[in-house]
N, C-alpha and C. Protein backbone atom coordinates (compact mmCIF):
# COMPACT_ATOMS: atom_id res chain seq x y z
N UNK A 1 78.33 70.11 101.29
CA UNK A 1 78.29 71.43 100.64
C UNK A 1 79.32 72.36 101.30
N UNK A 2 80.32 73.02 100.43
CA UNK A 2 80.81 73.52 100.64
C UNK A 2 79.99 75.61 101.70
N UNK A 3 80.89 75.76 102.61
CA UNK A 3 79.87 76.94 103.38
C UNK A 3 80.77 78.05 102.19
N UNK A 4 80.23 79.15 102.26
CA UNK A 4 80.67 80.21 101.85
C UNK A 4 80.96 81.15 103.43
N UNK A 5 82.53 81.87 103.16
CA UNK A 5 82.42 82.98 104.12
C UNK A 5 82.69 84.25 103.24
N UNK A 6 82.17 84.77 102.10
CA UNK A 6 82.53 85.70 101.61
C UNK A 6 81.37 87.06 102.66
N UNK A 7 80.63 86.56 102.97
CA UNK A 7 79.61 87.83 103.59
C UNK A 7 79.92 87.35 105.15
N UNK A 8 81.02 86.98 105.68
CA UNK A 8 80.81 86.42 107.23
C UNK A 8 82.18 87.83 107.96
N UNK A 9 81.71 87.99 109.29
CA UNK A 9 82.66 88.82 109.67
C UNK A 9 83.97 88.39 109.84
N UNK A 10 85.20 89.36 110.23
CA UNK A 10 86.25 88.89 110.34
C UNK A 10 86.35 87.36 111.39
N UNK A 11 85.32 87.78 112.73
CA UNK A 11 85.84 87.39 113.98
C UNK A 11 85.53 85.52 113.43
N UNK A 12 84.31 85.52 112.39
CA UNK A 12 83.91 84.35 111.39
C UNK A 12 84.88 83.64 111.15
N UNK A 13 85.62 84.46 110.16
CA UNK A 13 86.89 83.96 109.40
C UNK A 13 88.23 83.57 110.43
N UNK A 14 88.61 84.39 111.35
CA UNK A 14 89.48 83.93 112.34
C UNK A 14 89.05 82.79 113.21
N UNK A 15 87.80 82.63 113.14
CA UNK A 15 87.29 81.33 114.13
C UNK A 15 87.75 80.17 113.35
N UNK A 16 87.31 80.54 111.39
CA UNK A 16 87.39 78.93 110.78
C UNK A 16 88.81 79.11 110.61
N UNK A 17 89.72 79.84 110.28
CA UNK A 17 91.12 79.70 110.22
C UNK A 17 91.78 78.60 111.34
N UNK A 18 91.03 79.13 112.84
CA UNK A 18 92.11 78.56 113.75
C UNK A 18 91.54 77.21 113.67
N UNK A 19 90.32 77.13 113.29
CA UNK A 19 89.81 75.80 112.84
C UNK A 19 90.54 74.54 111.59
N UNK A 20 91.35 75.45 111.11
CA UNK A 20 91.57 74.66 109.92
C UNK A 20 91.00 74.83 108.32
N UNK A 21 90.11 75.67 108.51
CA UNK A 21 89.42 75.54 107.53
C UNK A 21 89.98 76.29 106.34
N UNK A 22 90.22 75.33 105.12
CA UNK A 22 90.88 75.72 103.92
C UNK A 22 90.05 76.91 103.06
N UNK A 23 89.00 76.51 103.10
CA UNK A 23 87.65 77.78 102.62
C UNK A 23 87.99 78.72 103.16
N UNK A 24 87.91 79.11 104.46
CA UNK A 24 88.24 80.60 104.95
C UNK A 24 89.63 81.10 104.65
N UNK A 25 90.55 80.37 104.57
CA UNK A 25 91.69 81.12 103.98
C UNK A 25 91.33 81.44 102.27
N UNK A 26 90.99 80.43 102.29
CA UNK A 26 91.23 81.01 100.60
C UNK A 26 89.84 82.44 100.18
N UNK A 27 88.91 82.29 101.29
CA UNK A 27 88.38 83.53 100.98
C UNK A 27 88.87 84.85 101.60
N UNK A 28 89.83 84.31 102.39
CA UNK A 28 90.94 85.60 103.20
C UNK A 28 91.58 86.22 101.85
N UNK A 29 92.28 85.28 101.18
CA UNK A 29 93.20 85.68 100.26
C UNK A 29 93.06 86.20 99.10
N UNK A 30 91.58 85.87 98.60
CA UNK A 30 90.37 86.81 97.30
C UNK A 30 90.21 87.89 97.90
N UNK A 31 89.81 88.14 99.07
CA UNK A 31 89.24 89.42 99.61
C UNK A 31 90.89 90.48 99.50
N UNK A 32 91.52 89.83 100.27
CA UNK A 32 93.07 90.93 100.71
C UNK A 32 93.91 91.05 99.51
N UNK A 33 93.94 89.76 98.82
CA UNK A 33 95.57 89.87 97.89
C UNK A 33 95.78 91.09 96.82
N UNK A 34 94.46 91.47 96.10
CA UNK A 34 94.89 93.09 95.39
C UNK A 34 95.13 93.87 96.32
N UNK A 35 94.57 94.43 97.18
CA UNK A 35 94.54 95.32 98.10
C UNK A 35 96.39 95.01 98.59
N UNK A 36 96.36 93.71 99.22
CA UNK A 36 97.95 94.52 99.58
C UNK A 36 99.04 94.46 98.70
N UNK A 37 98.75 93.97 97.40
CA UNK A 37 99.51 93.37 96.53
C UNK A 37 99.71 95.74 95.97
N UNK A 38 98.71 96.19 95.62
CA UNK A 38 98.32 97.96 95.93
C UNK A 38 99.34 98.22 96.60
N UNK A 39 98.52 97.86 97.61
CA UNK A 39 99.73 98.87 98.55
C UNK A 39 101.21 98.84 98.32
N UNK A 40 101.55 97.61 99.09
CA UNK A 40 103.05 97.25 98.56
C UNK A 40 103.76 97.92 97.46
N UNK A 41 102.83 97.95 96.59
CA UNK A 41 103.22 98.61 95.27
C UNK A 41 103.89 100.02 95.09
N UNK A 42 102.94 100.66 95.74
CA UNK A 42 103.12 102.12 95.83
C UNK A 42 104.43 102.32 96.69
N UNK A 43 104.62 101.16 97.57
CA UNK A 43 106.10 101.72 98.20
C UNK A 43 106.85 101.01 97.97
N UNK A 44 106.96 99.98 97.42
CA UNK A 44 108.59 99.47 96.96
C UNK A 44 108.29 99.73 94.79
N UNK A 45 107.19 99.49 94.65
CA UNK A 45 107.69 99.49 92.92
C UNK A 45 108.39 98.84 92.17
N UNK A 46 108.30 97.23 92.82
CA UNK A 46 108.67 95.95 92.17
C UNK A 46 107.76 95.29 92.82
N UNK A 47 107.09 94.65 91.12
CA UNK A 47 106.34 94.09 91.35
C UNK A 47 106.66 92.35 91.76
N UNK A 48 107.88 92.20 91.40
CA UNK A 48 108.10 90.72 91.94
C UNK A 48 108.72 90.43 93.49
N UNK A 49 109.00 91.54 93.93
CA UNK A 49 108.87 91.40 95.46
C UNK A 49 107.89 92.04 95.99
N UNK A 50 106.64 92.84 95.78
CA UNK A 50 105.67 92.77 96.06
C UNK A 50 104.78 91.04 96.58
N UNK A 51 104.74 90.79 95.01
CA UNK A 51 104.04 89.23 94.74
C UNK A 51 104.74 88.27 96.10
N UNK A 52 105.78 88.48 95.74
CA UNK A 52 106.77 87.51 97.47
C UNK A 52 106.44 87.77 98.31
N UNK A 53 106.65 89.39 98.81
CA UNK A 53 106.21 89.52 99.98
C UNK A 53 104.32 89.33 100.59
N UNK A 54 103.72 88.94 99.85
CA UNK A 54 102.25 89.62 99.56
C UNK A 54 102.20 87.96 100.29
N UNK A 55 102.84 86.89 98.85
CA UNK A 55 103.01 85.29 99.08
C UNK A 55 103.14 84.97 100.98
N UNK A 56 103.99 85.98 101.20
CA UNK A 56 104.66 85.53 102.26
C UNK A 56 103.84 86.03 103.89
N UNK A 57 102.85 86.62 103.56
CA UNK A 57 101.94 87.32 104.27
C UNK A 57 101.00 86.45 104.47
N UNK A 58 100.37 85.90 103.39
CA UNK A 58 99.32 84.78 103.48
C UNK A 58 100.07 83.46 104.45
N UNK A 59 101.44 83.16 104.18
CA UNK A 59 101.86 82.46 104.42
C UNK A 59 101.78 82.19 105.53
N UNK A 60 102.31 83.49 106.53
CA UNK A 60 102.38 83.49 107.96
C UNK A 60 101.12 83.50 108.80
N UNK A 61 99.71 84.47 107.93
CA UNK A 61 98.51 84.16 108.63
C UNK A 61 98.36 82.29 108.34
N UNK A 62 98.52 81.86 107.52
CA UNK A 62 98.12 80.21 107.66
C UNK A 62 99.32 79.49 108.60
N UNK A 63 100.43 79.84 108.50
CA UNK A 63 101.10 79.28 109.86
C UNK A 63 101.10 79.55 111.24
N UNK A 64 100.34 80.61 111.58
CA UNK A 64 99.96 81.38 112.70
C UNK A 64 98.65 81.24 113.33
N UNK A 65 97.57 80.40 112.22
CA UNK A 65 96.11 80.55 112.37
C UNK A 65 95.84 80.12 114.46
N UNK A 66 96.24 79.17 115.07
CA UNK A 66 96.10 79.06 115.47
C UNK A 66 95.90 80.10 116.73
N UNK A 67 97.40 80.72 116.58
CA UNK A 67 97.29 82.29 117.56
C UNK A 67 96.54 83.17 117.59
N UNK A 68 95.70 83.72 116.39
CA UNK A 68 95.15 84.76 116.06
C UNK A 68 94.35 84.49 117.12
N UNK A 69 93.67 86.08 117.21
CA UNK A 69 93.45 86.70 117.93
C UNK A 69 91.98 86.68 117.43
N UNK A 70 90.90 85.66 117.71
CA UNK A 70 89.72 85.55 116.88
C UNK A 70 88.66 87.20 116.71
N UNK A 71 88.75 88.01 118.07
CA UNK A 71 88.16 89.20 117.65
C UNK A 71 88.97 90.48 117.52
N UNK A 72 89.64 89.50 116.74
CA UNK A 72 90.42 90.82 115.96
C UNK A 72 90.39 91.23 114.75
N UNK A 73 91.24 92.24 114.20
CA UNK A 73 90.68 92.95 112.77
C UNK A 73 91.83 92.51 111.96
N UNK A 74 91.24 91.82 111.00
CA UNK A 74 91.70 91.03 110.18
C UNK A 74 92.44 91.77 108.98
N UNK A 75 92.36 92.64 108.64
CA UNK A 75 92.74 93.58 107.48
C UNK A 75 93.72 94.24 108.68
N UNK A 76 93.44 94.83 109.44
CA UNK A 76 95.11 95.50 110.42
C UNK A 76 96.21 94.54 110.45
N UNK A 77 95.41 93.60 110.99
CA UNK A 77 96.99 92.51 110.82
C UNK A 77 97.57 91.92 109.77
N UNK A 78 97.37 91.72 108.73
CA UNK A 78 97.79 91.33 107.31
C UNK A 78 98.26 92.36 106.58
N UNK A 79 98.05 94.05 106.96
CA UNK A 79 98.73 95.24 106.51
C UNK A 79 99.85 95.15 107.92
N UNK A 80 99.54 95.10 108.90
CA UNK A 80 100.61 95.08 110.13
C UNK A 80 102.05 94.16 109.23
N UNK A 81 101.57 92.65 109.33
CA UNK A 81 102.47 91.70 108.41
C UNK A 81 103.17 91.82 107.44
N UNK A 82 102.31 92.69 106.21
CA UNK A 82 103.26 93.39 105.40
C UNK A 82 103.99 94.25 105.68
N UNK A 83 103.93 95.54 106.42
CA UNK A 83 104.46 96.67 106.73
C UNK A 83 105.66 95.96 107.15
N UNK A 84 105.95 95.38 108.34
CA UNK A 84 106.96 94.53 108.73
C UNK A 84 107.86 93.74 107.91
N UNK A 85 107.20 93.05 107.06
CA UNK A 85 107.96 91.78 105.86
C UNK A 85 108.32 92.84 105.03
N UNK A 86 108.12 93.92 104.46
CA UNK A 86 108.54 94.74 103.59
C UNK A 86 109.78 95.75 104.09
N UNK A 87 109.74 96.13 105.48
CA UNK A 87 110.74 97.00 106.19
C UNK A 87 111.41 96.31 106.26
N UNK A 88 111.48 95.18 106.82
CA UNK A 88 112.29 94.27 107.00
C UNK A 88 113.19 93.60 105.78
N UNK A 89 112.85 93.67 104.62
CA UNK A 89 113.41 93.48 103.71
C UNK A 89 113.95 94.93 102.85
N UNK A 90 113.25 95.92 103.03
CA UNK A 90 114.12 97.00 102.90
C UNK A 90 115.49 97.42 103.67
N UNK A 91 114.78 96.96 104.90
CA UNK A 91 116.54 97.35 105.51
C UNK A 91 117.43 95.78 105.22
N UNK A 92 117.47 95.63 104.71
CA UNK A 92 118.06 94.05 104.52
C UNK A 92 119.10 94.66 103.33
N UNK A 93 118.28 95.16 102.32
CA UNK A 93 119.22 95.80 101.29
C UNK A 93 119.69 96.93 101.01
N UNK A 94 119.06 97.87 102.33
CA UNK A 94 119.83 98.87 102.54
C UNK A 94 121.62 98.59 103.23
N UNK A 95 121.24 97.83 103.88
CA UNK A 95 122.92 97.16 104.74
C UNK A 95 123.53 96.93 103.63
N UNK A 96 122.97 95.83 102.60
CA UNK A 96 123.52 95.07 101.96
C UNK A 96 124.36 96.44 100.69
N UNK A 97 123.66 97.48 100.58
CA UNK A 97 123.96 98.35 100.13
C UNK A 97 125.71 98.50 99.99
N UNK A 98 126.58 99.16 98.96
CA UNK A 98 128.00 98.68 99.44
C UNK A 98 128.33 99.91 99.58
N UNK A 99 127.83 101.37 99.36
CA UNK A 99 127.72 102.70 99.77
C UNK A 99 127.70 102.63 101.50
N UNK A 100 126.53 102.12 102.15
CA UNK A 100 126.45 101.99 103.18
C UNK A 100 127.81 101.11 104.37
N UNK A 101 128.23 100.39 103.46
CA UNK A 101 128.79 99.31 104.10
C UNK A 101 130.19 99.96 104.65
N UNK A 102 130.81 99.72 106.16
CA UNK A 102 131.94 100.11 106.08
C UNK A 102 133.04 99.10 106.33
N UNK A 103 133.88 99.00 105.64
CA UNK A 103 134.81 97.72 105.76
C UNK A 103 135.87 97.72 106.37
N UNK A 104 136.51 96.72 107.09
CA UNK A 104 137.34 96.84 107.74
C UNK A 104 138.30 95.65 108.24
N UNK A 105 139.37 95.65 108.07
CA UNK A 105 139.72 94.57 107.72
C UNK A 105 140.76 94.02 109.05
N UNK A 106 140.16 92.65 109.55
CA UNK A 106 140.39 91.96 110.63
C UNK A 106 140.29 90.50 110.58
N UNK A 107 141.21 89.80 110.70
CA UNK A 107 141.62 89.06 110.16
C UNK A 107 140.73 87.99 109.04
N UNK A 108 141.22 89.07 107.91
CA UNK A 108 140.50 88.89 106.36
C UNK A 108 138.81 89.02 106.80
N UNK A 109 137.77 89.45 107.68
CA UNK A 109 136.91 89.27 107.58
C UNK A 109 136.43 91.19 107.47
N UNK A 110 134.92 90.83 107.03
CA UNK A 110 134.30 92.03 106.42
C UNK A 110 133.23 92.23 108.01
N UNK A 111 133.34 93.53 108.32
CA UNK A 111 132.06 94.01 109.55
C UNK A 111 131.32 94.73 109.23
N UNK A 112 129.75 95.28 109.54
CA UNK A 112 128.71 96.13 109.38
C UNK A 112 128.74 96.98 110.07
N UNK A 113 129.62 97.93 110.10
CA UNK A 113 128.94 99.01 111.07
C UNK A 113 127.64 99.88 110.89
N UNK A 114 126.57 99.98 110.95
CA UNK A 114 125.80 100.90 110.57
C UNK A 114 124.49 101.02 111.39
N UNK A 115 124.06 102.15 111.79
CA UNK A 115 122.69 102.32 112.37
C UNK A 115 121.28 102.67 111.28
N UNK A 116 120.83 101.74 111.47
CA UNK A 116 119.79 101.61 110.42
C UNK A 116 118.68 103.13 110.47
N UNK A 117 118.41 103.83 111.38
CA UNK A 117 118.16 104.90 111.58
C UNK A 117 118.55 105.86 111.06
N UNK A 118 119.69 106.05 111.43
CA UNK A 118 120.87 106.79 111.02
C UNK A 118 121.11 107.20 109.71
N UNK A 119 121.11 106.00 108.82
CA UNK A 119 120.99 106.06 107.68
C UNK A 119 119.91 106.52 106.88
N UNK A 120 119.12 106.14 107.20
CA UNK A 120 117.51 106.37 106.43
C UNK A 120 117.32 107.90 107.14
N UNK A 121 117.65 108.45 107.73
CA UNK A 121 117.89 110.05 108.87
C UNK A 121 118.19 110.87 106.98
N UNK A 122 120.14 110.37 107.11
CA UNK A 122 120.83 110.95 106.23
C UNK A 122 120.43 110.64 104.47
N UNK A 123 119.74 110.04 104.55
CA UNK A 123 119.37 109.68 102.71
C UNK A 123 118.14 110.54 102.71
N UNK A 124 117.19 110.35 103.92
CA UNK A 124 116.38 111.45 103.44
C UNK A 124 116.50 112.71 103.47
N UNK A 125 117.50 113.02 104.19
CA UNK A 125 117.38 114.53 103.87
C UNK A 125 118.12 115.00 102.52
N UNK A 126 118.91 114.01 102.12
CA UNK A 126 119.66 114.21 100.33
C UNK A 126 118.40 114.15 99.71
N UNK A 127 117.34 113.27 99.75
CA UNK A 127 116.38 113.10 98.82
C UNK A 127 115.63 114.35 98.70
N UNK A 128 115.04 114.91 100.06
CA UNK A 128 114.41 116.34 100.35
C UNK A 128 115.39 117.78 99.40
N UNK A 129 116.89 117.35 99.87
CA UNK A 129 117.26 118.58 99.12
C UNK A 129 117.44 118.50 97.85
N UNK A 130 116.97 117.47 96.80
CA UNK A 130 117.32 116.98 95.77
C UNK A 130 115.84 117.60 95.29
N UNK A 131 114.53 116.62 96.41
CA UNK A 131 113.73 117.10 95.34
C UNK A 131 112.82 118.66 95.60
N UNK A 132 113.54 119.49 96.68
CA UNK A 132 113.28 120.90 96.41
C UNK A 132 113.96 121.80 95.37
N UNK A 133 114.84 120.96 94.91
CA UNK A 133 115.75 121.39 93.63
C UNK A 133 115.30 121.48 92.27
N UNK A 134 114.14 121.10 92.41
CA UNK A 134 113.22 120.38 91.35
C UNK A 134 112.48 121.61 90.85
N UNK A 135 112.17 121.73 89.73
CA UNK A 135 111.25 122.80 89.22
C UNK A 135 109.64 122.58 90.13
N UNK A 136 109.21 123.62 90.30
CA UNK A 136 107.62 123.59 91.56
C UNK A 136 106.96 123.09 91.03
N UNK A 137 106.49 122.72 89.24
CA UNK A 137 105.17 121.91 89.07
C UNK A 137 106.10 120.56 89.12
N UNK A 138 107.09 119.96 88.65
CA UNK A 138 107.54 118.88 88.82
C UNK A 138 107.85 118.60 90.25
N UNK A 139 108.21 119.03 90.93
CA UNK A 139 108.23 119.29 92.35
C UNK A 139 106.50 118.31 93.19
N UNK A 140 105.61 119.28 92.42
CA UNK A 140 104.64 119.13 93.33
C UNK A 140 104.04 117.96 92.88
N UNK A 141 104.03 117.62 91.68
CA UNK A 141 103.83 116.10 91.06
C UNK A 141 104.32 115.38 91.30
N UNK A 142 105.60 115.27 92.01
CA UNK A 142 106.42 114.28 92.70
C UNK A 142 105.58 114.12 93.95
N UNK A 143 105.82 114.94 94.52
CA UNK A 143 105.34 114.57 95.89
C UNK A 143 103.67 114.02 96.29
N UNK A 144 103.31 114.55 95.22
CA UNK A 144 101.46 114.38 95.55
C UNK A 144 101.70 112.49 95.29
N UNK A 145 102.53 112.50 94.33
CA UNK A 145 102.52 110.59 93.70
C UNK A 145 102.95 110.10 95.10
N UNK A 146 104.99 110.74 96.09
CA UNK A 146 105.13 109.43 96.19
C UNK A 146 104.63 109.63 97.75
N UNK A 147 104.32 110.76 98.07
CA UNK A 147 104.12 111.01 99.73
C UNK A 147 102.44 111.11 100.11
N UNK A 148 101.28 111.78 99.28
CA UNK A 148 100.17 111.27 99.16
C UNK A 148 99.94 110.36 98.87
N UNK A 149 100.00 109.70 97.72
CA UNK A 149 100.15 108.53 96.75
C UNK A 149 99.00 108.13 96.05
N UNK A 150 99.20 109.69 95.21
CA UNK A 150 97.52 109.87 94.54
C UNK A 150 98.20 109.13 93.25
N UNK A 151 97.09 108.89 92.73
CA UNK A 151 97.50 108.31 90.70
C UNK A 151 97.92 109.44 90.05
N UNK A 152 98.10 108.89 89.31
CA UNK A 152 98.45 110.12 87.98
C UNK A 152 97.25 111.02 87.48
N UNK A 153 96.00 110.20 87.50
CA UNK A 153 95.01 110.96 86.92
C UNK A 153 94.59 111.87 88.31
N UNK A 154 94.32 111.20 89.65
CA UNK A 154 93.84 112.51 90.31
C UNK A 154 94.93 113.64 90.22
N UNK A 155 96.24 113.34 90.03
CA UNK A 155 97.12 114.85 90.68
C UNK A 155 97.15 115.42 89.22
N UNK A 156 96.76 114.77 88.61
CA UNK A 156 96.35 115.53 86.85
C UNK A 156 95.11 116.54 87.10
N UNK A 157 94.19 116.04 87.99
CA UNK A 157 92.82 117.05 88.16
C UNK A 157 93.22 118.11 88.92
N UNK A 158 94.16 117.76 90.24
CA UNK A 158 94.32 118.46 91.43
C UNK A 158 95.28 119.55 90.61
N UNK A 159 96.33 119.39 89.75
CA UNK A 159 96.98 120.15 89.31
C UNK A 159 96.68 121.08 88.10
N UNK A 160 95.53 120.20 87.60
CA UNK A 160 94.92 121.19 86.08
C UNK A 160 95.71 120.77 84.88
N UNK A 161 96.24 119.76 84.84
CA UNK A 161 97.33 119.19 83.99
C UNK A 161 96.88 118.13 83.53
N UNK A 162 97.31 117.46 82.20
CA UNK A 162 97.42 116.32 81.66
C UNK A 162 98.44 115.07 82.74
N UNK A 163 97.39 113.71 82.11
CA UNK A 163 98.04 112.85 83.06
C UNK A 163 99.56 112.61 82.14
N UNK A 164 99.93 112.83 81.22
CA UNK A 164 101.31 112.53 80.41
C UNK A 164 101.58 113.51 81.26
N UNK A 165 102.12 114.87 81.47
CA UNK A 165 102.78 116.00 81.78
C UNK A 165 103.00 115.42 83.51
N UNK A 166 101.60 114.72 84.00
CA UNK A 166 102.18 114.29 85.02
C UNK A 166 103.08 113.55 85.15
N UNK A 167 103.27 112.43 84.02
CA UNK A 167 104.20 111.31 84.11
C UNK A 167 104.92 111.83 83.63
N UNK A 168 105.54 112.51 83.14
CA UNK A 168 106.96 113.46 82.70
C UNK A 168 107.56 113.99 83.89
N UNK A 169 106.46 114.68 84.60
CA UNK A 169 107.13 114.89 85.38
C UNK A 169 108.01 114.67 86.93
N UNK A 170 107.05 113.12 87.23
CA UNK A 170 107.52 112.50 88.01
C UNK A 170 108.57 111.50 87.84
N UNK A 171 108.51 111.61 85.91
CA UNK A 171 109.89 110.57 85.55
C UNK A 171 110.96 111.51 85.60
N UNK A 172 110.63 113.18 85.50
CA UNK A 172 112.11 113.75 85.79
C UNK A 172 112.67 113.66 86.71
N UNK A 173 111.67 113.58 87.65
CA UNK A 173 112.38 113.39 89.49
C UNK A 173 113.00 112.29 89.27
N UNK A 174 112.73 110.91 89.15
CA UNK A 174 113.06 110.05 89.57
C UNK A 174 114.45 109.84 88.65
N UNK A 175 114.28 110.32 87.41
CA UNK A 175 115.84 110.45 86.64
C UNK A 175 117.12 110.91 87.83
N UNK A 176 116.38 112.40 88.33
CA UNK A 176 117.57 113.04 89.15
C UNK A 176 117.77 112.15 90.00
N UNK A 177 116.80 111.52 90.72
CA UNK A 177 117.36 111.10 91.85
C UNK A 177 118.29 110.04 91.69
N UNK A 178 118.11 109.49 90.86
CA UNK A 178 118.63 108.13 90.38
C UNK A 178 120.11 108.70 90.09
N UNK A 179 120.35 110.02 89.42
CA UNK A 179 121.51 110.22 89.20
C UNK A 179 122.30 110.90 90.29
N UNK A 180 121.46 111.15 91.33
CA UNK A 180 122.23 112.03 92.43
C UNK A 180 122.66 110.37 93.29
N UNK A 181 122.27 109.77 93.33
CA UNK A 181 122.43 108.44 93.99
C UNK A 181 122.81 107.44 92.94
N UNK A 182 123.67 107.31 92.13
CA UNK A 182 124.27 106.86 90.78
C UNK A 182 125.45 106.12 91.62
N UNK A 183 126.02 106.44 93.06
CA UNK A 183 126.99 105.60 93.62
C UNK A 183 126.47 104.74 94.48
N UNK A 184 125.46 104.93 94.83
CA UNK A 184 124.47 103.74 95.93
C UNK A 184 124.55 102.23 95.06
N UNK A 185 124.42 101.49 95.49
CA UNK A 185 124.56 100.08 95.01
C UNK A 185 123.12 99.54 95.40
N UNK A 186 122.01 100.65 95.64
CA UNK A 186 120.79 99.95 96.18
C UNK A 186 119.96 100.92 95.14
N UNK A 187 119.11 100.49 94.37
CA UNK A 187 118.09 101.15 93.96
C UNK A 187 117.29 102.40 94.44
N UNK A 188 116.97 103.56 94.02
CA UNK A 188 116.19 104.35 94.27
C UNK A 188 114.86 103.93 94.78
N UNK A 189 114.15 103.44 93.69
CA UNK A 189 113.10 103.45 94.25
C UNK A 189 112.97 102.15 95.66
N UNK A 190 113.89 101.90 96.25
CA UNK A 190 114.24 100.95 97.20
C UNK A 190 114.12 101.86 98.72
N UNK A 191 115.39 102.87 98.14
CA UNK A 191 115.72 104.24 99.32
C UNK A 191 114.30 104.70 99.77
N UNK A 192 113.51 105.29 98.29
CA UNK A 192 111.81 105.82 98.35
C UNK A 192 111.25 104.86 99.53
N UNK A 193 111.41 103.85 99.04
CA UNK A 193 110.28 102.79 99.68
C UNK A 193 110.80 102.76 101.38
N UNK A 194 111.76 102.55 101.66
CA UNK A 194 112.20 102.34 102.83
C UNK A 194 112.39 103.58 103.75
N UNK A 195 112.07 104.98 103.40
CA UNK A 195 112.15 105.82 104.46
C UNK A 195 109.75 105.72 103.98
N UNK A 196 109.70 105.69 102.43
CA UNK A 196 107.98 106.07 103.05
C UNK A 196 107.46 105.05 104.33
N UNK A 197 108.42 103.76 104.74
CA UNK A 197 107.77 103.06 105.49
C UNK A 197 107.68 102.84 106.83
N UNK A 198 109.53 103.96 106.91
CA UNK A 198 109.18 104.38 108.29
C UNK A 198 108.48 105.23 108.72
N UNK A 199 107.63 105.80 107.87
CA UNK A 199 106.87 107.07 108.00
C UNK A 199 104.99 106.30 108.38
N UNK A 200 105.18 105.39 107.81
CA UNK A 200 103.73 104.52 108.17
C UNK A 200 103.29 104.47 109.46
């Protein structure tokens, strides 16, 4: 007979992991995969590198089982994992960015100069003065979405507004921004995602 660990504590599930046990992962991965598949969401806003990175999370707790840390908290480290696999792939295409990139030419080869800090420093503060530029109810609907990261329907209550008027108005932001950054070679909502995550 197969055991069930859906009602067993974490320190449970990290015991049968380092054990081997195929059951406890796969009830790791019912319990977590919406939840970070959510999250993820809210800060990058592709959903097919979400799904990868989410893939790639499970991946590393089952290649890792052995290390874990049996009384430890099982939901910190699988958001720890993502936070990481997702920064880490944000700044990947921030470099890769060709705005960012500075070239220089030695014998025929291409170099990176760039401080990854540095950069994400200077984009956010374009983004800040972009979106104080913004009319104040579109303004404040922006920000409640991408820096709280309420839904549409609560900042519809919080604001006294319809949830359409909300989504109007967070699609105007994201129009501007998109057009104030129209020479970046990296997606907006990429830039979004990669300074909300140094902020985590």
């Amino acid at each position: 007979m197969i055991k069930s660990f859906s009602k067993h504590s974490d320190t449970e599930l990290l015991k049968q992991l380092h054990a081997d046990n195929i059951k406890a992962f796969e009830t790791v991965y019912g319990m977590f995969y919406v939840q970070l598949c959510r999250v993820a969401y809210k800060k990058l806003g592709d959903e097919a590198l979400v799904e990868e990175l989410v893939q790639d999370v499970f991946l590393n707790l089952w290649v890792k089982r052995k290390s874990l840390d049996t009384e430890g908290n099982l939901q910190a480290y699988l958001y720890a994992t993502l936070r990481n696999k997702a920064l880490s792939e944000l700044r990947n295409r921030l470099l890769r960015s060709q705005h960012y990139i500075k070239v220089r030419e030695e014998g025929g080869m291409f170099s990176v100069n760039i401080e990854d800090e540095y950069v994400a420093r200077e984009t956010e503060l374009k983004i800040k003065k972009i979106i104080d530029s913004l009319p104040p109810q579109c303004r404040e609907a922006f920000i409640l979405s991408r820096e709280e990261q309420l839904s549409y329907k609560a900042i519809a209550e919080r604001m006294n507004i319809s949830v359409n008027t909300v989504e109007k108005h967070v699609g105007k932001a994201l129009k501007k921004l998109r057009t104030e950054f129209k020479d970046y070679n990296t997606p907006i909502i990429i830039l979004l995602g990669l300074l909300a995550l140094y902020r985590l």
